[in-house]
N, C-alpha and C. Protein backbone atom coordinates (compact mmCIF):
# COMPACT_ATOMS: atom_id res chain seq x y z
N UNK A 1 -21.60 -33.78 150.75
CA UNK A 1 -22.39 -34.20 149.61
C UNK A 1 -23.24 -35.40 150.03
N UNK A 2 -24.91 -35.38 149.84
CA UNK A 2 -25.42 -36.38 150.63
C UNK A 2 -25.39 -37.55 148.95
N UNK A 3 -25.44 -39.31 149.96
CA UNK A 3 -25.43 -40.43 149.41
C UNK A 3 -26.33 -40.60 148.49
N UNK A 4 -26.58 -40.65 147.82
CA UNK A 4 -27.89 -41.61 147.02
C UNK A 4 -27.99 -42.59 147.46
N UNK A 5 -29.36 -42.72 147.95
CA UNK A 5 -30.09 -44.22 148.13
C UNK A 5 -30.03 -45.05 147.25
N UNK A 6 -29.70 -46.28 148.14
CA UNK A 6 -29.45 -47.60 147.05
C UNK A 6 -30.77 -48.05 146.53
N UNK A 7 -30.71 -48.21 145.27
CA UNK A 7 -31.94 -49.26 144.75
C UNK A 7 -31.60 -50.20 144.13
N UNK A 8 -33.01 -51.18 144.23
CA UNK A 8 -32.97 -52.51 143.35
C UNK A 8 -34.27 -52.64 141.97
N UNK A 9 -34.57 -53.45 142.10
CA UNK A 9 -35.62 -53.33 140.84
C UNK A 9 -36.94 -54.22 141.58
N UNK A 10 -38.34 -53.92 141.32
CA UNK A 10 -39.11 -55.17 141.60
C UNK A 10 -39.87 -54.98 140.19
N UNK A 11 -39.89 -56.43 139.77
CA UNK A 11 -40.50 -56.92 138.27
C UNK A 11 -41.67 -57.98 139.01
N UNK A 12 -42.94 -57.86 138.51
CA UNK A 12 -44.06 -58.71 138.85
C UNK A 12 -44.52 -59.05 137.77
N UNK A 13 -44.89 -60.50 137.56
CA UNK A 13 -45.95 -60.70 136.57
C UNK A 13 -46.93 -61.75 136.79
N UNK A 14 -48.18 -61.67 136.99
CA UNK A 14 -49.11 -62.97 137.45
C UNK A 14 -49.89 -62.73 135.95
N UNK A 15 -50.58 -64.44 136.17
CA UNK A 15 -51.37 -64.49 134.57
C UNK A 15 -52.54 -65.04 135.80
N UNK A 16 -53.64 -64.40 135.12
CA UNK A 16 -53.38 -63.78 134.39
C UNK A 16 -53.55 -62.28 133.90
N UNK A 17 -53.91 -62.03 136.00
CA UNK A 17 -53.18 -60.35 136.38
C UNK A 17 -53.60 -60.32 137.93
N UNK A 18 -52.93 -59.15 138.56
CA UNK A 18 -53.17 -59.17 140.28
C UNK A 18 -53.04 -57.71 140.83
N UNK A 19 -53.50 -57.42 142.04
CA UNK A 19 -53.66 -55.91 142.45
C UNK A 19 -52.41 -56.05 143.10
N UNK A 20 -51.24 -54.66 142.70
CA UNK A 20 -50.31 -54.99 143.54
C UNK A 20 -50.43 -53.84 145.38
N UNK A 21 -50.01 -54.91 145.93
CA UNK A 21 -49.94 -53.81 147.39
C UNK A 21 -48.65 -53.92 147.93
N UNK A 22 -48.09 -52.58 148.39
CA UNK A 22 -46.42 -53.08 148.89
C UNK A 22 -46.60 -52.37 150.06
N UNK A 23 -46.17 -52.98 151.52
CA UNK A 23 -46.28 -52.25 152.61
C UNK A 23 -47.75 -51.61 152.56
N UNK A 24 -49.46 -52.26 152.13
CA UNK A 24 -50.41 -52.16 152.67
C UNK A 24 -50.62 -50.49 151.83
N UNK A 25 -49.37 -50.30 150.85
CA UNK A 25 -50.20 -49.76 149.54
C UNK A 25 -50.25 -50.01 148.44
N UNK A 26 -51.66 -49.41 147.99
CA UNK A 26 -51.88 -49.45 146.43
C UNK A 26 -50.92 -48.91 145.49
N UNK A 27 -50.39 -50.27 144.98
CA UNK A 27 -49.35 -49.36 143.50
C UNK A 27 -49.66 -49.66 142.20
N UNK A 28 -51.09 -50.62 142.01
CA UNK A 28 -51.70 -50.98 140.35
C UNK A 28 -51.97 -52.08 140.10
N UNK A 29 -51.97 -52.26 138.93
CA UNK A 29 -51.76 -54.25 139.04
C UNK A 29 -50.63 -54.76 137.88
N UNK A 30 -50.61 -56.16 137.98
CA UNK A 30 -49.27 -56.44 137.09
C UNK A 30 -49.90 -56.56 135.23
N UNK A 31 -48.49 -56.31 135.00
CA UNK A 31 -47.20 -56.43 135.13
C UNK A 31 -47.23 -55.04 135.61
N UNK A 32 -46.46 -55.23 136.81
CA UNK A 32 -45.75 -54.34 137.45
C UNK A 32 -44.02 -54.03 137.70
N UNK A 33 -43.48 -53.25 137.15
CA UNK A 33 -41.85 -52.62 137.34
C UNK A 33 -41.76 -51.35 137.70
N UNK A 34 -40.84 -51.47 139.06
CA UNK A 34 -40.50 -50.24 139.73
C UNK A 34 -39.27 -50.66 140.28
N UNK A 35 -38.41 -49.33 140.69
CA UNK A 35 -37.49 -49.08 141.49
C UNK A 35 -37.59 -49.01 142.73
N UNK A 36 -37.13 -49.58 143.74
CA UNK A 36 -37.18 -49.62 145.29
C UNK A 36 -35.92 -49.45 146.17
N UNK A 37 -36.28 -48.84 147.20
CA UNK A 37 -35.26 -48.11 148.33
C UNK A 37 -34.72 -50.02 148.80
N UNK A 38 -33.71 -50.01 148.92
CA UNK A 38 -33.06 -51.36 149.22
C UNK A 38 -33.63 -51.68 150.71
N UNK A 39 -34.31 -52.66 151.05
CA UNK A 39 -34.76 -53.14 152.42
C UNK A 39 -35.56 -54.38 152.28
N UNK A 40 -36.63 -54.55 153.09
CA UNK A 40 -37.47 -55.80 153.38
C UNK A 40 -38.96 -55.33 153.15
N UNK A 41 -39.90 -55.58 152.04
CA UNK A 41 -41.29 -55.01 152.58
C UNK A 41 -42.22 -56.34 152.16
N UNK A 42 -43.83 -55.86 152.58
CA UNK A 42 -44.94 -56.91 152.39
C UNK A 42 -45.26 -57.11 151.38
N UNK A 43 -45.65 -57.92 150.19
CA UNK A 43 -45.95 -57.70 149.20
C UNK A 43 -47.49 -58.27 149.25
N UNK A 44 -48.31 -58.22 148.85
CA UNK A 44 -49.79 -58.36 148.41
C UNK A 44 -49.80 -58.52 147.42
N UNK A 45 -50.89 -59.64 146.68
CA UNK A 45 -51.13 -59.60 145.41
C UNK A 45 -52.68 -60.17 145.49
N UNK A 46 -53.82 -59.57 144.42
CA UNK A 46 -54.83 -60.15 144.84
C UNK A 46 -55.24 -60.45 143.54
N UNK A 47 -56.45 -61.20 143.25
CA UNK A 47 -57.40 -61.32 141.80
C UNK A 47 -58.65 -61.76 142.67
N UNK A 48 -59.51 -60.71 142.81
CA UNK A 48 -60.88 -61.14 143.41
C UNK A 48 -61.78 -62.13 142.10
N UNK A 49 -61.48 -61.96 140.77
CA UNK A 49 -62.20 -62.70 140.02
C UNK A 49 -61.79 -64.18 139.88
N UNK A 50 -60.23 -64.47 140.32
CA UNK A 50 -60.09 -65.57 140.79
C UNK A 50 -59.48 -66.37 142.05
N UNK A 51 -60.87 -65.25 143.16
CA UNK A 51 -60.29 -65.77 144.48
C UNK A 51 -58.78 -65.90 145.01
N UNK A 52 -58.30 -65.13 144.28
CA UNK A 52 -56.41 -65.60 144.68
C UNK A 52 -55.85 -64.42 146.08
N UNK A 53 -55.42 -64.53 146.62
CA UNK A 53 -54.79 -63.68 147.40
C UNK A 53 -53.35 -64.49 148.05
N UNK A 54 -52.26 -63.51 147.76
CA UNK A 54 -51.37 -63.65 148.32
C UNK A 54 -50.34 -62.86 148.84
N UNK A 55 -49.65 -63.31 150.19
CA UNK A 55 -48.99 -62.17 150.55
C UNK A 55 -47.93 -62.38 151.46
N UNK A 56 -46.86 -62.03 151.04
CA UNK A 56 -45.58 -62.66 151.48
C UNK A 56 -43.82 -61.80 151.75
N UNK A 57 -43.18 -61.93 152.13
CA UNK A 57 -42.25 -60.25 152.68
C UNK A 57 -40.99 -61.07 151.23
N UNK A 58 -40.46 -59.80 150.79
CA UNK A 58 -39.42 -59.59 149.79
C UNK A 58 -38.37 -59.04 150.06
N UNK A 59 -37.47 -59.01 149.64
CA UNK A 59 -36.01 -58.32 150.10
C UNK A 59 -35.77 -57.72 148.72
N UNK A 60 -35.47 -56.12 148.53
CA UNK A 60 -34.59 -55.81 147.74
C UNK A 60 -33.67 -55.35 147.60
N UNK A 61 -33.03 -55.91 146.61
CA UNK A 61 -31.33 -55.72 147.27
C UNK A 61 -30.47 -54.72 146.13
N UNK A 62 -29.53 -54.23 146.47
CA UNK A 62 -28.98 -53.19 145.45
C UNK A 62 -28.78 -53.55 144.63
N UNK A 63 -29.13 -52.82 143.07
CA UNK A 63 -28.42 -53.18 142.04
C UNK A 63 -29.19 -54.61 141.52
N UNK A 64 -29.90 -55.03 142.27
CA UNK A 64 -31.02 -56.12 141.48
C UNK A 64 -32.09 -56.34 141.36
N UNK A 65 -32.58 -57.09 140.14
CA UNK A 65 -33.62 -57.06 140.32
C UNK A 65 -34.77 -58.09 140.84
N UNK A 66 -35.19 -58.07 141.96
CA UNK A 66 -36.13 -59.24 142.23
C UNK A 66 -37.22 -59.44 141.48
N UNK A 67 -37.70 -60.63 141.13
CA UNK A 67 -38.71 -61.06 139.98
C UNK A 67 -39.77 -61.98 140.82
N UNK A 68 -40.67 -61.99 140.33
CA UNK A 68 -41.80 -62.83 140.83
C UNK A 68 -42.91 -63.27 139.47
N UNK A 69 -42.84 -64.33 139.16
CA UNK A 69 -43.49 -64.85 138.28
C UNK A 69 -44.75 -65.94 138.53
N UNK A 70 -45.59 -65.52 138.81
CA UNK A 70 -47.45 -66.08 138.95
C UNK A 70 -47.82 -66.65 138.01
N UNK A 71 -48.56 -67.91 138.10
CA UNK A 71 -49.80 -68.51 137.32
C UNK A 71 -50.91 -68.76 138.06
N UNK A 72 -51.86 -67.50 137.73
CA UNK A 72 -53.19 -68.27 138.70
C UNK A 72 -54.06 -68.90 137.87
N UNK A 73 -54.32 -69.74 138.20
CA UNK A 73 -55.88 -70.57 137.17
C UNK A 73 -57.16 -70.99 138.37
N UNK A 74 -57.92 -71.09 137.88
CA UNK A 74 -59.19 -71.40 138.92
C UNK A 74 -58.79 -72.95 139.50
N UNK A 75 -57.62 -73.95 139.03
CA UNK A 75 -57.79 -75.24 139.12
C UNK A 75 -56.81 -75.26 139.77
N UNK A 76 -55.42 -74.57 140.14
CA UNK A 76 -54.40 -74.95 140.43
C UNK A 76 -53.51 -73.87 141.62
N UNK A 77 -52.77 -74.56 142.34
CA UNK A 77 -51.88 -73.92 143.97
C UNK A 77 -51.28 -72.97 143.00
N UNK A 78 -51.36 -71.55 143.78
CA UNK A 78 -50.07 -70.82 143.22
C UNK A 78 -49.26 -71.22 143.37
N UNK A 79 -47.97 -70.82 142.67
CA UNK A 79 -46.88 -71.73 142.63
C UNK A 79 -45.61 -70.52 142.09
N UNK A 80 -44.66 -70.47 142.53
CA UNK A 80 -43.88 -69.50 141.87
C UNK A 80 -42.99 -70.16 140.77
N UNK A 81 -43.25 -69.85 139.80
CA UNK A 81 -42.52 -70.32 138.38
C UNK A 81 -41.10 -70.23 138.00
């Protein structure tokens, strides 16, 4: 009987929105929630209307959910909330 793959959760939310890319693909923009195969990938996030780009590696882990919470403003460092 084969295993089921483990998953975790990824929850995104930037303000005051961002293109999401995971592993260098297109999956929409936020708020973004999906289910993911448990491992390590790239995450991307962009807002060309306010110059923002960011991009940084995530871990998801079984059974949880990783969160990422954004404030972009034209005046201020992203910053994770």
């Amino acid at each position: 009987m084969p295993v089921a793959a483990r998953t975790g959760a990824l929850a995104i939310t930037v303000r005051p929105w961002a293109k999401v890319w995971l592993n260098e693909r297109y999956l929409g923009v936020t708020p973004y929630l999906a289910d993911l195969a448990v491992g390590a990938y790239t995450l991307r996030l962009s807002n060309d209307a306010f110059g923002k780009v960011e991009t940084r590696r995530i871990a998801i882990a079984a059974d949880q959910t990783t969160r990422i919470d954004l404030r972009w403003t034209d005046n201020q460092p992203d910053a994770l909330q």
